[in-house]
PDB file of N, CA and C in Angstrom:
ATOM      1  N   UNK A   1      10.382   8.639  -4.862  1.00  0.00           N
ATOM      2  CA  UNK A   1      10.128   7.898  -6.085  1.00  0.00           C
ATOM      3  C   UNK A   1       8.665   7.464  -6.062  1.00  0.00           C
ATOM      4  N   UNK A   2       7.967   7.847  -6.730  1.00  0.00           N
ATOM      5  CA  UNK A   2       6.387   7.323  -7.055  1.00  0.00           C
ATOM      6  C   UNK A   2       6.537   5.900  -7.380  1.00  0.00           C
ATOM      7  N   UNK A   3       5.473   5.492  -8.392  1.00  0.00           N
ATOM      8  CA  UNK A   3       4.951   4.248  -9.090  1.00  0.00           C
ATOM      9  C   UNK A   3       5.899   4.453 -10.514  1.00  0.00           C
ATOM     10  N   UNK A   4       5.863   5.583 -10.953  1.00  0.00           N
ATOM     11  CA  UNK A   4       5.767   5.439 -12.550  1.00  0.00           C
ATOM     12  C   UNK A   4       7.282   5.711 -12.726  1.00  0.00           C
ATOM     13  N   UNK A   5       7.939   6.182 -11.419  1.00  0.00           N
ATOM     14  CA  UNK A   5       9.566   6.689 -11.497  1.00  0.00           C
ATOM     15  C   UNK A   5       9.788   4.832 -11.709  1.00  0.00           C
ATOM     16  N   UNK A   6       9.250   4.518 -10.634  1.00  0.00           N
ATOM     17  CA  UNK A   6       9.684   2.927 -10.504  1.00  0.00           C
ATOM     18  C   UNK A   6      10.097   1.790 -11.111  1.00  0.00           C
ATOM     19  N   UNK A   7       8.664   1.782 -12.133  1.00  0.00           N
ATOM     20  CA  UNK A   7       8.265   1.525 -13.040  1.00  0.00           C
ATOM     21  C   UNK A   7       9.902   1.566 -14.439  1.00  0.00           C
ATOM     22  N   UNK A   8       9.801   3.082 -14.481  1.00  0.00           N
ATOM     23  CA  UNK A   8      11.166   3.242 -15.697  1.00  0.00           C
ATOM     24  C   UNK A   8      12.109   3.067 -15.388  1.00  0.00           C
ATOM     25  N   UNK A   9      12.266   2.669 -13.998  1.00  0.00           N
ATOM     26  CA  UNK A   9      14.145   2.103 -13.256  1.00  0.00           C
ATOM     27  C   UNK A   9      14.146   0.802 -14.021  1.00  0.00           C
ATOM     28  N   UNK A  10      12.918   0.186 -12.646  1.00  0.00           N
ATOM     29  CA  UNK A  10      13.236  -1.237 -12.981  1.00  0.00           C
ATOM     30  C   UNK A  10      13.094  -1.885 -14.783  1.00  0.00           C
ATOM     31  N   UNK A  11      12.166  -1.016 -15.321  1.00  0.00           N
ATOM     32  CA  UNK A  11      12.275  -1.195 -17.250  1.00  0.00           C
ATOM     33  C   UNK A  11      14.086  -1.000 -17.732  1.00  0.00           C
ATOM     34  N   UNK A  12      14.352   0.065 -17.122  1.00  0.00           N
ATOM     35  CA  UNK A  12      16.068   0.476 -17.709  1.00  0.00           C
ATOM     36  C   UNK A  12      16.719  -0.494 -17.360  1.00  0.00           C
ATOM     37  N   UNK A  13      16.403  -1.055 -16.120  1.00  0.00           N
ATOM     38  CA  UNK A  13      18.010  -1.894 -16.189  1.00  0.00           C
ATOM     39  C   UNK A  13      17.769  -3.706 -16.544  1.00  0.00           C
ATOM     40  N   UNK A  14      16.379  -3.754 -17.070  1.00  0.00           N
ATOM     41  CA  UNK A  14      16.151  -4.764 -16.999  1.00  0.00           C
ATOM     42  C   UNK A  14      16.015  -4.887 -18.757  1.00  0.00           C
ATOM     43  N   UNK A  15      15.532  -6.011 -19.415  1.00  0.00           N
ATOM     44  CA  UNK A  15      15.261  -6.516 -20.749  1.00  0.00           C
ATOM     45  C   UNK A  15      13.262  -6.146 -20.837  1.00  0.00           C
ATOM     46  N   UNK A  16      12.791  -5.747 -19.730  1.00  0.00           N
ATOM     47  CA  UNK A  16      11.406  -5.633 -19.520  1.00  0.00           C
ATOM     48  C   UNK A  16      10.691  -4.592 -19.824  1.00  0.00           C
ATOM     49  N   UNK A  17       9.855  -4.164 -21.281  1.00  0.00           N
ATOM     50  CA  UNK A  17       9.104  -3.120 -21.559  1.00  0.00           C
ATOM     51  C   UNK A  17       8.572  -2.792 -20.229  1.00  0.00           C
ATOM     52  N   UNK A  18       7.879  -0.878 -20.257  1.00  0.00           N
ATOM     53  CA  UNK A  18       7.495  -0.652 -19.333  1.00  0.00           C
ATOM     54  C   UNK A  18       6.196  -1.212 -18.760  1.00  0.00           C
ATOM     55  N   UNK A  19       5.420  -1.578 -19.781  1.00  0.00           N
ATOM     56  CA  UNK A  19       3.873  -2.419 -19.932  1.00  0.00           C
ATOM     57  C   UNK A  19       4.258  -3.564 -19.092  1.00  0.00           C
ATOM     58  N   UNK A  20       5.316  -4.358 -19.316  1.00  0.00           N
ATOM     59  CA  UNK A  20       5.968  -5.435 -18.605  1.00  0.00           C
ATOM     60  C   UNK A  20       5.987  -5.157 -17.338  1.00  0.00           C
ATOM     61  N   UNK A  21       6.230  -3.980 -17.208  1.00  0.00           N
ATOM     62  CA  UNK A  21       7.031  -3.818 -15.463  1.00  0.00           C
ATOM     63  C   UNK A  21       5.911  -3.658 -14.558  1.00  0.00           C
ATOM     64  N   UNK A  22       4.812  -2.290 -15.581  1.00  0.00           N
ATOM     65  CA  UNK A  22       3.612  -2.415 -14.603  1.00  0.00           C
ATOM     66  C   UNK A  22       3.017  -3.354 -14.441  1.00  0.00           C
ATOM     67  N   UNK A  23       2.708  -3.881 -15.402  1.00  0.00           N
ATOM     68  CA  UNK A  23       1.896  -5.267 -14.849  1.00  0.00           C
ATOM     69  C   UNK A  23       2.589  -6.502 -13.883  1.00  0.00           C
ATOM     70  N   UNK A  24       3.789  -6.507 -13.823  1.00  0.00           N
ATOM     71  CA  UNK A  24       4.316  -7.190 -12.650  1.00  0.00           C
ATOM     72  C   UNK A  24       4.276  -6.664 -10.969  1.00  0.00           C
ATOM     73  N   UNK A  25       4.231  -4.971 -11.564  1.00  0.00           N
ATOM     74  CA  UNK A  25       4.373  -4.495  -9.798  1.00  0.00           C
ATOM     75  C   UNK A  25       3.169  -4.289  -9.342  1.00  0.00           C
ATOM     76  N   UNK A  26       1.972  -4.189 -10.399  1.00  0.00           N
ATOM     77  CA  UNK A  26       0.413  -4.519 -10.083  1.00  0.00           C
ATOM     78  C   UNK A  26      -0.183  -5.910  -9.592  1.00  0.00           C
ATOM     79  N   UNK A  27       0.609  -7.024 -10.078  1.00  0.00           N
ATOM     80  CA  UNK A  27       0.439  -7.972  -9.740  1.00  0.00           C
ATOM     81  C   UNK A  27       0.931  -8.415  -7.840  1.00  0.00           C
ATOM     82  N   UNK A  28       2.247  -7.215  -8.195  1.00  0.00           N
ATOM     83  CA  UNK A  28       2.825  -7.922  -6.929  1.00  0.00           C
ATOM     84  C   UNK A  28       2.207  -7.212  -5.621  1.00  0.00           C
ATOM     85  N   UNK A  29       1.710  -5.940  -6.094  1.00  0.00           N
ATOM     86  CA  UNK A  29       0.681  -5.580  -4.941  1.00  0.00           C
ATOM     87  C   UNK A  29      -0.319  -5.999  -4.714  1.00  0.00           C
ATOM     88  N   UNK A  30      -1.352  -6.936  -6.118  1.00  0.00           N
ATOM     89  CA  UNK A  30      -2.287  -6.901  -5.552  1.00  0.00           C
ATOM     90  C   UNK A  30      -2.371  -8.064  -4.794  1.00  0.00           C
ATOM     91  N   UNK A  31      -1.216  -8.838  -5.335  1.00  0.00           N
ATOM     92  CA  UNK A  31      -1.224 -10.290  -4.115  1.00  0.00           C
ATOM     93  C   UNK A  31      -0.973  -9.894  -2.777  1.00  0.00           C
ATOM     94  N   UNK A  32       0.149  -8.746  -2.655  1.00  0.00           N
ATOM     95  CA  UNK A  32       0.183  -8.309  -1.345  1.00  0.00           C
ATOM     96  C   UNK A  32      -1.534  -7.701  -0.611  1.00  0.00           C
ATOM     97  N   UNK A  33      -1.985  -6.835  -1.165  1.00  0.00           N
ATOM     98  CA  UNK A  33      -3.200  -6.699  -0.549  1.00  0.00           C
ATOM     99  C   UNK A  33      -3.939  -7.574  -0.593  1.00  0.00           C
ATOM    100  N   UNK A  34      -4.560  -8.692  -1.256  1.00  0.00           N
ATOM    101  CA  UNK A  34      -5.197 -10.235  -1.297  1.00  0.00           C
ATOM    102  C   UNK A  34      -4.546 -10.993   0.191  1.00  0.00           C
ATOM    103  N   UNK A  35      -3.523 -11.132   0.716  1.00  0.00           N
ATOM    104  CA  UNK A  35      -3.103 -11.355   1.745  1.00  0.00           C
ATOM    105  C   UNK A  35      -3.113 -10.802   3.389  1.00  0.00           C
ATOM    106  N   UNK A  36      -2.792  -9.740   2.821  1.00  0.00           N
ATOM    107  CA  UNK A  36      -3.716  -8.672   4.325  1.00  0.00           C
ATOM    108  C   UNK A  36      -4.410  -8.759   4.414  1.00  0.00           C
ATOM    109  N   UNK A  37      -5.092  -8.980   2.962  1.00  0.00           N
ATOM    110  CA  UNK A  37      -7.019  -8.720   3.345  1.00  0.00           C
ATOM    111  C   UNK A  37      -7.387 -10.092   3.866  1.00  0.00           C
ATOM    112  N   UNK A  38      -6.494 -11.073   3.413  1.00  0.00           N
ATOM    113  CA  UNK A  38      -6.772 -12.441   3.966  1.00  0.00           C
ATOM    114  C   UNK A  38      -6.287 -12.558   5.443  1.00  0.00           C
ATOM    115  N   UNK A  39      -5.931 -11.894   5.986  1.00  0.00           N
ATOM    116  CA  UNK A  39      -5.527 -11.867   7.638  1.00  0.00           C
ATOM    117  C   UNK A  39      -4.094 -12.349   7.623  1.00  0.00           C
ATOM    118  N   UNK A  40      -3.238 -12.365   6.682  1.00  0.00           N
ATOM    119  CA  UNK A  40      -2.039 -13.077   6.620  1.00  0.00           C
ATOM    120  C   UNK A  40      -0.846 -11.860   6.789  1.00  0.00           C
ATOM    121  N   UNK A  41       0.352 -12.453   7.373  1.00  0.00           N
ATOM    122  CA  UNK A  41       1.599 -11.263   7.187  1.00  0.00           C
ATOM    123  C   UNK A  41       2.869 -11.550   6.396  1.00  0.00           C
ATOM    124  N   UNK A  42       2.965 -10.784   5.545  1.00  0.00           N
ATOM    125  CA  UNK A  42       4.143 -10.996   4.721  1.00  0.00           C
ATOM    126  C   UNK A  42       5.259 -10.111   5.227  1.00  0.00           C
ATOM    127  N   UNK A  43       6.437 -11.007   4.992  1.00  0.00           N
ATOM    128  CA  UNK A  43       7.889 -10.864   5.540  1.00  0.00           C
ATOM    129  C   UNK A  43       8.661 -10.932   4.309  1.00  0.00           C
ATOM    130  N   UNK A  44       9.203  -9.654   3.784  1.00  0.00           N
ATOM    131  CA  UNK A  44      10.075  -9.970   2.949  1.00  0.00           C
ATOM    132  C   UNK A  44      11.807  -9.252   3.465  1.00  0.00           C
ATOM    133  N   UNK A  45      12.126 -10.542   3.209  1.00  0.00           N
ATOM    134  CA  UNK A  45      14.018 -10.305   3.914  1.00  0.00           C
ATOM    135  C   UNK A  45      14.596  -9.137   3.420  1.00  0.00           C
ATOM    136  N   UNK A  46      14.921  -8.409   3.976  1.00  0.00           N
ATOM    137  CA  UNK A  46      15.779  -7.699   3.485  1.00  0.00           C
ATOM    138  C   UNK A  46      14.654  -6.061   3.041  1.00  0.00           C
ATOM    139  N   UNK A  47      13.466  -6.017   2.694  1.00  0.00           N
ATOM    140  CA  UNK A  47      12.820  -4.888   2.428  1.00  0.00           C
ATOM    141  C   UNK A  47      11.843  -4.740   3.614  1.00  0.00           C
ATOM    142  N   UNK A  48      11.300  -5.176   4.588  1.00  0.00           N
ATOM    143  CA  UNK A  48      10.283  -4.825   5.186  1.00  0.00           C
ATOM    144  C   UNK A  48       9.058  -6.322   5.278  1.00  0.00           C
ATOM    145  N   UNK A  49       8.422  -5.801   6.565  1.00  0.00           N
ATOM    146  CA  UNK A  49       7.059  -6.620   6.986  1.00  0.00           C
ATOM    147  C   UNK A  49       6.240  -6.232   7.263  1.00  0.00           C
ATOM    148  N   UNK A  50       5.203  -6.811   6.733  1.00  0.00           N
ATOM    149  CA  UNK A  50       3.413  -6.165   7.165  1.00  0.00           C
ATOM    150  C   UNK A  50       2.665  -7.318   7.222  1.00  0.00           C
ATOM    151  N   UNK A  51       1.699  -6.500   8.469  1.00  0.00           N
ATOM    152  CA  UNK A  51       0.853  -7.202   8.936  1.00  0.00           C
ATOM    153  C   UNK A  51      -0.460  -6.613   8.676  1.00  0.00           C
ATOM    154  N   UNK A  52      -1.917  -7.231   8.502  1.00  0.00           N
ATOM    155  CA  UNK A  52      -2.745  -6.694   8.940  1.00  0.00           C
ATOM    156  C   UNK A  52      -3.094  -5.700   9.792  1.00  0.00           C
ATOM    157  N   UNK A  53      -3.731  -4.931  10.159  1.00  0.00           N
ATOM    158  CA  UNK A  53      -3.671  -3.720  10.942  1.00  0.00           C
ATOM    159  C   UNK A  53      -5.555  -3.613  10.765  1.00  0.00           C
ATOM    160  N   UNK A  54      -6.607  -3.446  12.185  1.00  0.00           N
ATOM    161  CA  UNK A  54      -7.734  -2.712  12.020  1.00  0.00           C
ATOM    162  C   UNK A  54      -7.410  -1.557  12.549  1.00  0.00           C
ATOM    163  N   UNK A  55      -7.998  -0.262  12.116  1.00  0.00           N
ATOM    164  CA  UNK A  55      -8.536   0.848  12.735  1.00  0.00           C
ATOM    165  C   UNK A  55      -9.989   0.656  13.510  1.00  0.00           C
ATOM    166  N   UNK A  56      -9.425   1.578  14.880  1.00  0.00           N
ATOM    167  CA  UNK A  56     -10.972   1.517  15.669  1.00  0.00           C
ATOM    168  C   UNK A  56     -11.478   2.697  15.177  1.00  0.00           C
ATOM    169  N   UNK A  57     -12.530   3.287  16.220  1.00  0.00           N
ATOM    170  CA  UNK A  57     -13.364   4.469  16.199  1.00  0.00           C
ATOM    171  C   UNK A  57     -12.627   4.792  17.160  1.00  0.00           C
ATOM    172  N   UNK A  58     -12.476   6.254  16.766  1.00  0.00           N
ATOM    173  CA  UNK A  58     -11.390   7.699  17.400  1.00  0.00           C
ATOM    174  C   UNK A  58     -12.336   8.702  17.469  1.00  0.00           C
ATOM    175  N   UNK A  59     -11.698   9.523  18.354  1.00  0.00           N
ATOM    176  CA  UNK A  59     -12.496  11.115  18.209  1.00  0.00           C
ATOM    177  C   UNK A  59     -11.610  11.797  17.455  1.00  0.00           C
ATOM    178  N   UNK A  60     -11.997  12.626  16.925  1.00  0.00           N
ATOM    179  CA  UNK A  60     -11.777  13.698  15.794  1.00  0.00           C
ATOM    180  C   UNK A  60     -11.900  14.896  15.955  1.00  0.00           C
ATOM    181  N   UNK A  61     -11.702  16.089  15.867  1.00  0.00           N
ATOM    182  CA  UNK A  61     -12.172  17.635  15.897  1.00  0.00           C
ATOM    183  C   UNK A  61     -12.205  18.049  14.392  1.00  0.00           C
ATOM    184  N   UNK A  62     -13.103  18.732  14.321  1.00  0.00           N
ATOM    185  CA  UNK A  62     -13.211  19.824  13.274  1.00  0.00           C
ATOM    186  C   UNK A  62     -12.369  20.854  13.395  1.00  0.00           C
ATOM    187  N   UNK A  63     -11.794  20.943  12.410  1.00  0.00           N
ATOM    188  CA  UNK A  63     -10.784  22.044  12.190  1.00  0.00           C
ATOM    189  C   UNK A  63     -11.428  23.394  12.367  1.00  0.00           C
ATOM    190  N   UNK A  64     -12.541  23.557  11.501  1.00  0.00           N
ATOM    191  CA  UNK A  64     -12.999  24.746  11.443  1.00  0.00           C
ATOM    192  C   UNK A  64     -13.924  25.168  12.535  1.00  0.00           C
ATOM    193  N   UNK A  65     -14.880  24.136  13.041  1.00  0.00           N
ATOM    194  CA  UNK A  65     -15.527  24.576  14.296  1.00  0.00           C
ATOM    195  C   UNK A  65     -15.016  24.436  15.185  1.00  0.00           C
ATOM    196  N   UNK A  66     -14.152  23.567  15.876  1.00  0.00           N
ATOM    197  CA  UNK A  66     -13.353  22.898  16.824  1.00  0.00           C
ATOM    198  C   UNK A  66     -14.586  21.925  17.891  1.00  0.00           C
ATOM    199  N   UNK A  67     -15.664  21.283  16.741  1.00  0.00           N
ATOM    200  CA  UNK A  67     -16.408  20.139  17.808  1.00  0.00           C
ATOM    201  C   UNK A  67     -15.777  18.822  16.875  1.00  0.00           C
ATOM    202  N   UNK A  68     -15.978  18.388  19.062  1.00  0.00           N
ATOM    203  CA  UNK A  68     -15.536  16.668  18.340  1.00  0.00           C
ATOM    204  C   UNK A  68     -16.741  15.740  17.943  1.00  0.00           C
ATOM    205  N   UNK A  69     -15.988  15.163  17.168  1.00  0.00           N
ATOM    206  CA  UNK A  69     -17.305  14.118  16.669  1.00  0.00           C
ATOM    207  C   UNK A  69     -15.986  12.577  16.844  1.00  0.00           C
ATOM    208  N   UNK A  70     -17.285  11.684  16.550  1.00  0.00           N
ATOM    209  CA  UNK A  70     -16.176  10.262  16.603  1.00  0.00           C
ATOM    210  C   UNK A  70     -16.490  10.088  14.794  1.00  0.00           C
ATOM    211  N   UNK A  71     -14.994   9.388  14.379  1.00  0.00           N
ATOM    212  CA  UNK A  71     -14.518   9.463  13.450  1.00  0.00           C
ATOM    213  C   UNK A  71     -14.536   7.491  13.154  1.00  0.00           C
ATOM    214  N   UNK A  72     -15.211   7.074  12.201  1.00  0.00           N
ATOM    215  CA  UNK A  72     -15.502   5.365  12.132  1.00  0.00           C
ATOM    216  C   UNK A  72     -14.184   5.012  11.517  1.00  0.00           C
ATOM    217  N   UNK A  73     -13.891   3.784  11.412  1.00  0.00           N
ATOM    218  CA  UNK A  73     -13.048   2.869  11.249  1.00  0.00           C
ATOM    219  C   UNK A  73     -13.754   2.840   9.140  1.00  0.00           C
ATOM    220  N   UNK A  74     -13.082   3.434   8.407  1.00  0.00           N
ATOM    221  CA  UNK A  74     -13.292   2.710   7.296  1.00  0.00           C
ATOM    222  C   UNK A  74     -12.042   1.996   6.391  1.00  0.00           C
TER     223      UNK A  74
END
């Protein structure tokens, strides 16, 4: 299920145009990412938990040449 399948569930079974729905599940991500990005972890019962997470610097290979290079944290 994508975004936009999502989107027309939760519109069908609810009283909520689809304009309605996106803008609630946009909202509700972007508070979720506003929170990670704030160093914080959200726990929600019953669906899942996340935490912040950094990536370091890794080595990498090129597929096509097969040299490694180090690969940055973005």
């Amino acid at each position: 299920m994508n975004k936009t399948e999502l989107v027309k569930s939760i519109s069908s079974r609810t009283a909520y145009t689809e304009t309605a729905c996106w803008n609630i599940l946009n909202l509700l991500l972007d508070t979720m990412a506003e929170e990670l990005n704030s160093e914080n972890d959200i726990a929600l019962h019953g669906f899942g938990s996340f935490s912040p997470w950094h990536q370091t610097s890794r080595i990498g290979r090129n597929p096509q040449t097969g040299n490694s290079c180090m690969i940055s944290p973005e």
